[in-house]
PDB file of N, CA and C in Angstrom:
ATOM      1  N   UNK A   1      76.289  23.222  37.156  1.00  0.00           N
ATOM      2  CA  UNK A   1      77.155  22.608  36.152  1.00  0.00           C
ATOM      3  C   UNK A   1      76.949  23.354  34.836  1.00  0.00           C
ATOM      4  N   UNK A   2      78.148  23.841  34.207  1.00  0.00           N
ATOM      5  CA  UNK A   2      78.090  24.167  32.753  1.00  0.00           C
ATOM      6  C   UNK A   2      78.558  23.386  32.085  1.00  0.00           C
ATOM      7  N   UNK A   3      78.298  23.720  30.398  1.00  0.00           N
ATOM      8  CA  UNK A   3      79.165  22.811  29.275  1.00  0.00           C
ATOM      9  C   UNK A   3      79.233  24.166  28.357  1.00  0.00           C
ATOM     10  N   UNK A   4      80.521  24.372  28.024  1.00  0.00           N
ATOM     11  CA  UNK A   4      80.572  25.324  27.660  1.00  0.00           C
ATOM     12  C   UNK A   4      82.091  24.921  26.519  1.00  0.00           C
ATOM     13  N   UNK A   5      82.389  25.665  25.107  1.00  0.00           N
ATOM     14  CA  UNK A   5      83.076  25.259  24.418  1.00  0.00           C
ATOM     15  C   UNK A   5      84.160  26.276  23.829  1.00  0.00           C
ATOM     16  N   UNK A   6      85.018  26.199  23.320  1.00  0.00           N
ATOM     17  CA  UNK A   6      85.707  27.593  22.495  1.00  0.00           C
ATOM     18  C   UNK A   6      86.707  27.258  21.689  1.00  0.00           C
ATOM     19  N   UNK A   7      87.170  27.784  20.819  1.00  0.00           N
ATOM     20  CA  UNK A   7      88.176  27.595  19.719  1.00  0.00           C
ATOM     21  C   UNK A   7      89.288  28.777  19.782  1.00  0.00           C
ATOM     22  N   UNK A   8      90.561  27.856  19.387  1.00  0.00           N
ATOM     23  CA  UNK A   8      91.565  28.569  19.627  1.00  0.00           C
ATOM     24  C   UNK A   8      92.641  28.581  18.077  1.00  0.00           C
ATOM     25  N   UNK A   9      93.720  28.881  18.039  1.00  0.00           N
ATOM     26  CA  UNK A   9      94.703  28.838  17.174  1.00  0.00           C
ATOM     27  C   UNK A   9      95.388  27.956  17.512  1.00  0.00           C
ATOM     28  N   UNK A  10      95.474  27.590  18.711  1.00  0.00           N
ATOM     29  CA  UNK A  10      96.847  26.730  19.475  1.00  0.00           C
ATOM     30  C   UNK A  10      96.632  24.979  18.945  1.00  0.00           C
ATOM     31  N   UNK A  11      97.995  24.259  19.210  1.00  0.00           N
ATOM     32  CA  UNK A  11      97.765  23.173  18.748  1.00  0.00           C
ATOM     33  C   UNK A  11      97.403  22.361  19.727  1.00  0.00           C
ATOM     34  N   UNK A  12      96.514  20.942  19.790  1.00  0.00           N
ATOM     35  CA  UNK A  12      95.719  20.379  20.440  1.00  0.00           C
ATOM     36  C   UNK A  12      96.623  20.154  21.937  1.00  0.00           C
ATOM     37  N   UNK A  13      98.081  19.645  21.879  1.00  0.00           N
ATOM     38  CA  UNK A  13      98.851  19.539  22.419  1.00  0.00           C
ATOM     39  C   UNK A  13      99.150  20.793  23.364  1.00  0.00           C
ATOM     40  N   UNK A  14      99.617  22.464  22.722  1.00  0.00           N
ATOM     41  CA  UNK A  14      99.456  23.277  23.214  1.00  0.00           C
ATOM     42  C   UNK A  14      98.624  23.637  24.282  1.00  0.00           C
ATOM     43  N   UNK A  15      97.512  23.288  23.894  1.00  0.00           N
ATOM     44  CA  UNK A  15      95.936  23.692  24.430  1.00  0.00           C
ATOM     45  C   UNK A  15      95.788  22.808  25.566  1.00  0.00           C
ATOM     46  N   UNK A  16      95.956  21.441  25.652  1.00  0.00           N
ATOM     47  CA  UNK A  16      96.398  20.876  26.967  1.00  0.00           C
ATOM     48  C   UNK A  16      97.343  20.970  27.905  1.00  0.00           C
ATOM     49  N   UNK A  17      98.476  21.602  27.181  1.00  0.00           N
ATOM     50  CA  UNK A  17      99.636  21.851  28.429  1.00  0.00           C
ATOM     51  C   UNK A  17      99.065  23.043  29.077  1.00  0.00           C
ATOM     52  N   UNK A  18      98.711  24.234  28.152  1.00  0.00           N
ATOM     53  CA  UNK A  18      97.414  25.445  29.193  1.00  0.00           C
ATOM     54  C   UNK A  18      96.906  24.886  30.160  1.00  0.00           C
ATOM     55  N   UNK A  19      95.954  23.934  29.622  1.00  0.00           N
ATOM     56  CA  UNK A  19      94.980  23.248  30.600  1.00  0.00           C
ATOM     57  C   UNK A  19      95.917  23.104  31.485  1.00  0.00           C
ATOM     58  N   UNK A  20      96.590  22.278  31.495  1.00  0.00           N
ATOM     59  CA  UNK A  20      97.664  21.806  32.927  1.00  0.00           C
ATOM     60  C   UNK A  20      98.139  22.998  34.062  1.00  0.00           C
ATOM     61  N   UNK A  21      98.608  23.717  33.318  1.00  0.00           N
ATOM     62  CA  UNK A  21      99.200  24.949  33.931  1.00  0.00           C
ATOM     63  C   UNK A  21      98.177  25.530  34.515  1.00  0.00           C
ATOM     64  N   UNK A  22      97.293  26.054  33.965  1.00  0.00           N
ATOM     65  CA  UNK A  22      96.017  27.070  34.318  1.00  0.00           C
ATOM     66  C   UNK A  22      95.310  26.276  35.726  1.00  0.00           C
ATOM     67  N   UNK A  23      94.833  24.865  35.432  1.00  0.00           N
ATOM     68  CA  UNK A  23      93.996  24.523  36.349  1.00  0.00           C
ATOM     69  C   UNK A  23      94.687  23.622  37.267  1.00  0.00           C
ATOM     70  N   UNK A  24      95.922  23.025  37.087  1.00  0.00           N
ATOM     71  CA  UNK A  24      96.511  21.980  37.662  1.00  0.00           C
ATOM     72  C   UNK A  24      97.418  22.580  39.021  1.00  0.00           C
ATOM     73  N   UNK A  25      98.074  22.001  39.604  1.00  0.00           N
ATOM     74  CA  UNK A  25      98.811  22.557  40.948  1.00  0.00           C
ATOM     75  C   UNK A  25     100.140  23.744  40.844  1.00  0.00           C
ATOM     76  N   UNK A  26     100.075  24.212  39.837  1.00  0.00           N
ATOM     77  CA  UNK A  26     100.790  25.872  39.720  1.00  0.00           C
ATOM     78  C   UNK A  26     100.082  26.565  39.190  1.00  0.00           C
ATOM     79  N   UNK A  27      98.669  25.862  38.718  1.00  0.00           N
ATOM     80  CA  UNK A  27      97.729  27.309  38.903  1.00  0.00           C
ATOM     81  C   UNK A  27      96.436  27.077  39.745  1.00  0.00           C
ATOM     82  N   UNK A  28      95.132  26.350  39.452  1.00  0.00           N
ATOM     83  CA  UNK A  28      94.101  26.431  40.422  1.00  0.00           C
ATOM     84  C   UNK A  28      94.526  25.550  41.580  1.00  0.00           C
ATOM     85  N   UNK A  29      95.403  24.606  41.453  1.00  0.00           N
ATOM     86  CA  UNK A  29      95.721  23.787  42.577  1.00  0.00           C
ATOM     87  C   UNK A  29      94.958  22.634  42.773  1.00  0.00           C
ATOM     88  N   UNK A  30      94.202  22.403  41.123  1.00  0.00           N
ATOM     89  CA  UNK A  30      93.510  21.227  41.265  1.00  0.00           C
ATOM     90  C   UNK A  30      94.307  19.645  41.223  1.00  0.00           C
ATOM     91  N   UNK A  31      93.644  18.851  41.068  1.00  0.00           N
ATOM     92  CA  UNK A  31      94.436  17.506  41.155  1.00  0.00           C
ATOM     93  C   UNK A  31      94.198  16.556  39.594  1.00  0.00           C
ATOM     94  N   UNK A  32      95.046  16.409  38.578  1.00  0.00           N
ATOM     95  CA  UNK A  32      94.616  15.462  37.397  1.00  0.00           C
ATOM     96  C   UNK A  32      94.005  14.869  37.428  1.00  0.00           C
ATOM     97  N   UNK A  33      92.837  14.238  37.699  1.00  0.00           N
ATOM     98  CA  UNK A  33      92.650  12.649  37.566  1.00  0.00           C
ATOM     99  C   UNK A  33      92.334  12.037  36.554  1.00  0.00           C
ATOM    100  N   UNK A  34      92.300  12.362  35.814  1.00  0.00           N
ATOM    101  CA  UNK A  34      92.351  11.711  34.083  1.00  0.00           C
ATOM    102  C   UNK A  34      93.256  12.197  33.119  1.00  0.00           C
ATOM    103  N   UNK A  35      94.408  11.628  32.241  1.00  0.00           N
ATOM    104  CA  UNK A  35      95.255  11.936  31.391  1.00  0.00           C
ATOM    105  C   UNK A  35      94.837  11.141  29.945  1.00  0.00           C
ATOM    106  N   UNK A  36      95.259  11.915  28.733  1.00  0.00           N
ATOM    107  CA  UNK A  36      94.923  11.482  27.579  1.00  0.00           C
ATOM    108  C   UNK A  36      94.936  12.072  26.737  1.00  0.00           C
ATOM    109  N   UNK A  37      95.622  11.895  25.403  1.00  0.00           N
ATOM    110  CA  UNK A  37      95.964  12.716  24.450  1.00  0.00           C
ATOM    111  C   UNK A  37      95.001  14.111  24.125  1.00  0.00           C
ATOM    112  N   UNK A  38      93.708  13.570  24.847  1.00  0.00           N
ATOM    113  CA  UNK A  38      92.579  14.754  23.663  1.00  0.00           C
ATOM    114  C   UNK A  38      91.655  14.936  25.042  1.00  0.00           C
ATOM    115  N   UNK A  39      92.208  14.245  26.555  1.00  0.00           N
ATOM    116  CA  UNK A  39      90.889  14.457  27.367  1.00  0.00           C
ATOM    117  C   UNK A  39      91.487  14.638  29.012  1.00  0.00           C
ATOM    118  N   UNK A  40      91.624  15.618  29.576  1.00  0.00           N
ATOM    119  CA  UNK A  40      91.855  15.846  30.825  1.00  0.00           C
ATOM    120  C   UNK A  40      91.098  16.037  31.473  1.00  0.00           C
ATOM    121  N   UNK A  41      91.027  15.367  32.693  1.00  0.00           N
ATOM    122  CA  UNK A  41      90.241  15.687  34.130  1.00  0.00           C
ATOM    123  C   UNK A  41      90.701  16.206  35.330  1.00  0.00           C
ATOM    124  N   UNK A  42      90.281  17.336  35.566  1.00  0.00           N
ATOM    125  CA  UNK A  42      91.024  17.950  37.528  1.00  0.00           C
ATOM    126  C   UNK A  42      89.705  17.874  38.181  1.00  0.00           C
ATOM    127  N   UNK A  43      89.891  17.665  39.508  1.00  0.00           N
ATOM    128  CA  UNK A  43      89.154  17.510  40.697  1.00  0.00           C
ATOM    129  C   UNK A  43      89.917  18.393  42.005  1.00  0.00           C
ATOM    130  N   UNK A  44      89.080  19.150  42.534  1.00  0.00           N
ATOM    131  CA  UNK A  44      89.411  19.874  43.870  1.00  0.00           C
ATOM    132  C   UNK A  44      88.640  20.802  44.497  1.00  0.00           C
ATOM    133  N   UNK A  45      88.477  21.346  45.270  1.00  0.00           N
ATOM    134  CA  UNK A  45      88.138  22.021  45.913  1.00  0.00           C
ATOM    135  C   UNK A  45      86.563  22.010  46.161  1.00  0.00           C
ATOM    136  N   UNK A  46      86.424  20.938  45.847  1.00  0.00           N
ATOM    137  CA  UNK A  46      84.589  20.559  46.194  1.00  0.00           C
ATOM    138  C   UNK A  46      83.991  20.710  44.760  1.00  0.00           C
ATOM    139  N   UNK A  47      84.833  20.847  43.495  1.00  0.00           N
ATOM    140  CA  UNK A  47      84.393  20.835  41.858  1.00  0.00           C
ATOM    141  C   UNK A  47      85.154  19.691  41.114  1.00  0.00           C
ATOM    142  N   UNK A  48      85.185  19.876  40.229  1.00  0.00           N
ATOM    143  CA  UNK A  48      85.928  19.320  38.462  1.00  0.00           C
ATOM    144  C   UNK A  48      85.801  20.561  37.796  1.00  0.00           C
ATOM    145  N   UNK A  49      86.606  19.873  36.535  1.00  0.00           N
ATOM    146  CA  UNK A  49      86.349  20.155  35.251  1.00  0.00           C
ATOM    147  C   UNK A  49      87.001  19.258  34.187  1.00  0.00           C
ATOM    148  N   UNK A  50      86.209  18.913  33.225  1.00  0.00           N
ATOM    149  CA  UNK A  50      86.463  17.971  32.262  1.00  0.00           C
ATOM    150  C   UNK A  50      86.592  18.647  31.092  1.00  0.00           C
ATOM    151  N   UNK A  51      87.812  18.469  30.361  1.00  0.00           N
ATOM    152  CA  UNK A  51      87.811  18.949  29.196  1.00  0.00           C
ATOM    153  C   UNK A  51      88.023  18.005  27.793  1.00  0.00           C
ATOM    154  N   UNK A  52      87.556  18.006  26.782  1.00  0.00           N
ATOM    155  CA  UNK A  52      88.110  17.283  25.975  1.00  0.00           C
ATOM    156  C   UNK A  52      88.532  18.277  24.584  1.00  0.00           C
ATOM    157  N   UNK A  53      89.703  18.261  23.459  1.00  0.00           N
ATOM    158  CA  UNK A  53      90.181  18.953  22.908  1.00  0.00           C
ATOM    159  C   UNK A  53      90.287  18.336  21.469  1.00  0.00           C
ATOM    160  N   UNK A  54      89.761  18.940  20.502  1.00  0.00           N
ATOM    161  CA  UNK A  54      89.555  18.176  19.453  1.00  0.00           C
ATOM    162  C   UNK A  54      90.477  18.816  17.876  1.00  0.00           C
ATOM    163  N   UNK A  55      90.574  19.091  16.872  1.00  0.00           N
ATOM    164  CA  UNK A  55      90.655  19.544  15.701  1.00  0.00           C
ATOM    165  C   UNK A  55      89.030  19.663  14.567  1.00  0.00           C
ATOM    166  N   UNK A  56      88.691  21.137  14.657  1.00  0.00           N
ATOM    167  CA  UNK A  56      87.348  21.060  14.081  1.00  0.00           C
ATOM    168  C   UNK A  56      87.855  22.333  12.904  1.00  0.00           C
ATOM    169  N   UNK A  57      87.643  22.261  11.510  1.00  0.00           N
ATOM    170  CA  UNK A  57      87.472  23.067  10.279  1.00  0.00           C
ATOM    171  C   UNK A  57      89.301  24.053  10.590  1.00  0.00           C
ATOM    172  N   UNK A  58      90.215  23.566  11.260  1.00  0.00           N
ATOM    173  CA  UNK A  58      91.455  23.995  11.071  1.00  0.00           C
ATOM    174  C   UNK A  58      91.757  24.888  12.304  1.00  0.00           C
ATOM    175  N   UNK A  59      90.865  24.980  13.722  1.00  0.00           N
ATOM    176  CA  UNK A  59      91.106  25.534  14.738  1.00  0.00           C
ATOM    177  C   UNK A  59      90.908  24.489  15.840  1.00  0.00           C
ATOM    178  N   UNK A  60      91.493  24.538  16.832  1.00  0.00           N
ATOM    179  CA  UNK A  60      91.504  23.628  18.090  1.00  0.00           C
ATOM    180  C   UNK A  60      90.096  23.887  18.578  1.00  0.00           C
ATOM    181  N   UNK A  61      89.636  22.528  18.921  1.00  0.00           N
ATOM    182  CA  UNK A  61      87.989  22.877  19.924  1.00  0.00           C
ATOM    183  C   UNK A  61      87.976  22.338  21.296  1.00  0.00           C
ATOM    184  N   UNK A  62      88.263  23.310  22.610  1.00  0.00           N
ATOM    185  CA  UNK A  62      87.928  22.782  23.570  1.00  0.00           C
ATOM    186  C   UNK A  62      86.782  22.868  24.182  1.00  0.00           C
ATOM    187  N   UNK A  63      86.360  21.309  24.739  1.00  0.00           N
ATOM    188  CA  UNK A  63      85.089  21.291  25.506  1.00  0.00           C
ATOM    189  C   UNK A  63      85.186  21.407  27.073  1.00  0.00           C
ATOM    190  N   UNK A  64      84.592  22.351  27.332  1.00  0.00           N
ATOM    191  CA  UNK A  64      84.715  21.958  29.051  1.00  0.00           C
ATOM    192  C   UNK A  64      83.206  21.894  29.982  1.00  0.00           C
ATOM    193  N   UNK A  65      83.452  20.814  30.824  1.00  0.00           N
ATOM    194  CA  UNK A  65      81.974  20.926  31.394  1.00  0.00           C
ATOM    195  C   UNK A  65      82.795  20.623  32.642  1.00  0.00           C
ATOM    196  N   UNK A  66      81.768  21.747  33.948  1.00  0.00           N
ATOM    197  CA  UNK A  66      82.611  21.881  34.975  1.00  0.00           C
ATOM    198  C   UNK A  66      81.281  21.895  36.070  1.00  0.00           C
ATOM    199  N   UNK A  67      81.645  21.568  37.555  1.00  0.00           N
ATOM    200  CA  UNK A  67      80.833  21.957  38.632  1.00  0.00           C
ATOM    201  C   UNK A  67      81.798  23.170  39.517  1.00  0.00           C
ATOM    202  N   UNK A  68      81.099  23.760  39.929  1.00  0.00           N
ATOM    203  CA  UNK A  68      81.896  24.822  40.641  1.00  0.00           C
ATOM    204  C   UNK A  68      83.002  25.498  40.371  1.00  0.00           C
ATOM    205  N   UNK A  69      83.578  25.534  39.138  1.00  0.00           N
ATOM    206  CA  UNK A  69      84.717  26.282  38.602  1.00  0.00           C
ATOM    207  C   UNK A  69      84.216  26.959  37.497  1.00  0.00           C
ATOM    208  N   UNK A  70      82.736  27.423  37.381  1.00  0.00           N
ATOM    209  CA  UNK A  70      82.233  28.114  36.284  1.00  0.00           C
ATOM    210  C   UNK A  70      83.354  29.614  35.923  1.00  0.00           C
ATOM    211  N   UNK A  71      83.691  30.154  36.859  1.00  0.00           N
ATOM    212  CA  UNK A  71      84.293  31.525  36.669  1.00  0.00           C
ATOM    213  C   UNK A  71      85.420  31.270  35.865  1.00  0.00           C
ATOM    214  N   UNK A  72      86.495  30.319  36.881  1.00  0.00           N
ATOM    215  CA  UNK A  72      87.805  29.971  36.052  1.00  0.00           C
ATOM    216  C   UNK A  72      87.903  29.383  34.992  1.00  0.00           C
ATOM    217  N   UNK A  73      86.421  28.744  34.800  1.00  0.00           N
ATOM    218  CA  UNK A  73      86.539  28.010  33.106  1.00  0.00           C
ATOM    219  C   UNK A  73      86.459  29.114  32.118  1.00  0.00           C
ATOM    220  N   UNK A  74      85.330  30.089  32.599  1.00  0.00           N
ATOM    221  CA  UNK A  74      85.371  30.700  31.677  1.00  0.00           C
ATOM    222  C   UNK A  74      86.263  32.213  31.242  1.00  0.00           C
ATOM    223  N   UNK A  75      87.287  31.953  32.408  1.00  0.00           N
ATOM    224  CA  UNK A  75      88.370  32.955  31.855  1.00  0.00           C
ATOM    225  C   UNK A  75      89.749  32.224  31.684  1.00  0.00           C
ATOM    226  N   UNK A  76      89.509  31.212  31.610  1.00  0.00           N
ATOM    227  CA  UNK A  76      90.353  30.069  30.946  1.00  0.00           C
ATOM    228  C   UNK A  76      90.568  30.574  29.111  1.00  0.00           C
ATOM    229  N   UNK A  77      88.784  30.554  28.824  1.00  0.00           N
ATOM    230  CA  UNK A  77      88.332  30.459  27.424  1.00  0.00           C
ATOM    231  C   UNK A  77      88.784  31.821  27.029  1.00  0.00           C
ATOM    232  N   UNK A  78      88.555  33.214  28.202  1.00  0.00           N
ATOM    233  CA  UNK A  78      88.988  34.431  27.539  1.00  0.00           C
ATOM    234  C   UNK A  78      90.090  34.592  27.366  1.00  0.00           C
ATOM    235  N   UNK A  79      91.025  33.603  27.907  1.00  0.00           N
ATOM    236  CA  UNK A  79      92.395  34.019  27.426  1.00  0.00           C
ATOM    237  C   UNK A  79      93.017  33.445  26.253  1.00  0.00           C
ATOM    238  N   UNK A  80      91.853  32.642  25.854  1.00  0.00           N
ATOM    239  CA  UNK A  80      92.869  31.815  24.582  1.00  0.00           C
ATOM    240  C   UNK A  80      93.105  32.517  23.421  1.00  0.00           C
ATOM    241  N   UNK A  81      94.578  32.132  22.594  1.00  0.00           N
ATOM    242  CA  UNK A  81      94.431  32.839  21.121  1.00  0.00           C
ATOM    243  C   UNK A  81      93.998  32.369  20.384  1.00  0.00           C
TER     244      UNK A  81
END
């Protein structure tokens, strides 16, 4: 399990529809199981990942702590602007 964090330009909103796309069923093929303005959860393939998305000093802050999706989280984070 990691917890791992990163900051972006994008707006909090932005930064969750990524999330969706990237990890959800048109991209990792995971499954939602938690929805919420600032906090998404996917489950699949024998992992998670939990993210929560905040506003910190004028840049977006996402948190993610994951089991078994260490790789894709963290080229999740390299792609952000």
């Amino acid at each position: 399990m990691i917890n791992i964090e990163g900051k972006s330009r994008l707006k909090p909103e932005e930064l969750m529809a990524r999330l969706k796309r990237y990890f959800g069923q048109g991209g990792q093929g995971m499954e939602v199981t938690e929805e919420n303005p600032s906090c998404i959860s996917f489950s699949g393939g024998g992992g998670y990942v939990n993210a929560t998305v905040c506003v910190e000093d004028g840049k977006t802050k996402v948190n993610l702590v994951t089991q078994e999706c260490e790789y894709q989280v963290k080229e999740f984070l390299s792609q952000l602007p």
